[in-house]
Protein backbone atom coordinates (compact mmCIF):
# COMPACT_ATOMS: atom_id res chain seq x y z
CA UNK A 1 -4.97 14.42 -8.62
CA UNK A 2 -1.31 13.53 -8.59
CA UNK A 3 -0.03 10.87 -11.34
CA UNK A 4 -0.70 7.36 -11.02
CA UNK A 5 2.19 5.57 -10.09
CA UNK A 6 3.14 2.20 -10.22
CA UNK A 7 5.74 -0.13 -8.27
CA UNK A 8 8.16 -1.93 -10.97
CA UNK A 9 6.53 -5.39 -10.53
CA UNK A 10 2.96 -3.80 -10.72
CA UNK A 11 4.08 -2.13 -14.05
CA UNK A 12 5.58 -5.73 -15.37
CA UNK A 13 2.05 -6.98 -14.17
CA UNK A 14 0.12 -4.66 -15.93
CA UNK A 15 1.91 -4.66 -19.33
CA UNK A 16 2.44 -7.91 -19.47
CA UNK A 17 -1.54 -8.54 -19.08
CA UNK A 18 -1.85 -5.63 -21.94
CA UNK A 19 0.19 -7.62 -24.15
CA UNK A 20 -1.30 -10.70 -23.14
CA UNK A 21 -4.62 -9.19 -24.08
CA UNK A 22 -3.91 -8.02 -27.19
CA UNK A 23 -2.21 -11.01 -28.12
CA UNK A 24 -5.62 -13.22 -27.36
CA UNK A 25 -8.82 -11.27 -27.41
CA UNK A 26 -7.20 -8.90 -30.61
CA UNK A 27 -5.01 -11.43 -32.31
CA UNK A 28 -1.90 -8.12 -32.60
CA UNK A 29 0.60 -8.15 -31.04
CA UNK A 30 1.98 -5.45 -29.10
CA UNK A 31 5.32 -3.97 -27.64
CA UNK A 32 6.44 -3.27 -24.43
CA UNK A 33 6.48 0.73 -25.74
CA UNK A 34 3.04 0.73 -26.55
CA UNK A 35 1.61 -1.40 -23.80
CA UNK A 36 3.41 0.94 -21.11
CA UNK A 37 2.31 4.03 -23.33
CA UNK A 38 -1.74 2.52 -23.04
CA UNK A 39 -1.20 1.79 -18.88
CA UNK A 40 -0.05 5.47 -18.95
CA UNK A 41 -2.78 6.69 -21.13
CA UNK A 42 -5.56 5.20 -19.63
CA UNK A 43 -4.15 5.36 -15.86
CA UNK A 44 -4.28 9.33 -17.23
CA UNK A 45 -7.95 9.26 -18.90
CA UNK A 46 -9.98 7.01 -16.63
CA UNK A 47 -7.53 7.03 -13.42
CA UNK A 48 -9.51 9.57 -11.72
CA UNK A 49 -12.80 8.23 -12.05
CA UNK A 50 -11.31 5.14 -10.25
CA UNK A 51 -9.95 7.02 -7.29
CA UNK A 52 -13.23 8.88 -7.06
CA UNK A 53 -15.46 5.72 -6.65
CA UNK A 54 -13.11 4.44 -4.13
CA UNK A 55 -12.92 7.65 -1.76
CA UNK A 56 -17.05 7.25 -2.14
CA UNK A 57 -16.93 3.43 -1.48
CA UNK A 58 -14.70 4.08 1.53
CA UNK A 59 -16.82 6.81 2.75
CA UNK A 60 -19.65 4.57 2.84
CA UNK A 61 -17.89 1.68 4.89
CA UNK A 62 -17.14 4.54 7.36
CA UNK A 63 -20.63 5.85 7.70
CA UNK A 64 -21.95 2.56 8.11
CA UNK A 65 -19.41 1.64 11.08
CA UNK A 66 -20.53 5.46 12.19
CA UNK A 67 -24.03 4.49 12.43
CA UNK A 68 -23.47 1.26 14.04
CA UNK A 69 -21.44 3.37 16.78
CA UNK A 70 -24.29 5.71 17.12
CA UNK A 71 -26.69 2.90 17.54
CA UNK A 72 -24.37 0.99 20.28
CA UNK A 73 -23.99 4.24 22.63
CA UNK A 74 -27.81 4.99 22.20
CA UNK A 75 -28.14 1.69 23.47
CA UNK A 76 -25.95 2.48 26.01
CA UNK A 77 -27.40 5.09 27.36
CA UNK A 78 -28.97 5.13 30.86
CA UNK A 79 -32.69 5.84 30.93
CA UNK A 80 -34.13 8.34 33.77
């Protein structure tokens, strides 16, 4: 899997909610260095799993539509 990559304003997003975490929940307070070094880190550790789940979710949306396909042309079909 390539690198997770993030557009500038999704990276401000991100860090800033890191920092804003770790102000409140943690009560430490935490630079922009770090909080872009922990997006990295666990975009790195736990990124995959992520991507994984959502290629599974997205292959069951498609087998659902594919059943409800098969069921419409069965229905379709012409009896003799």
């Amino acid at each position: 899997m390539k690198k997770i990559e993030y557009s500038p304003a999704q990276k401000t997003l991100f860090v800033s909610k890191i920092k804003t975490y770790f102000a409140e929940e943690l009560d430490e307070e935490i630079g922009q260095f770090d909080a872009e070094f922990l997006l990295d880190f666990f975009g790195d550790l736990i990124g995959g799993a992520y991507y994984n789940q959502g290629l599974q979710d997205a292959l069951g949306v498609i087998e659902s539509q594919t059943d409800r396909m098969k069921e419409t042309l069965f229905m379709m079909e012409e009896t003799m």
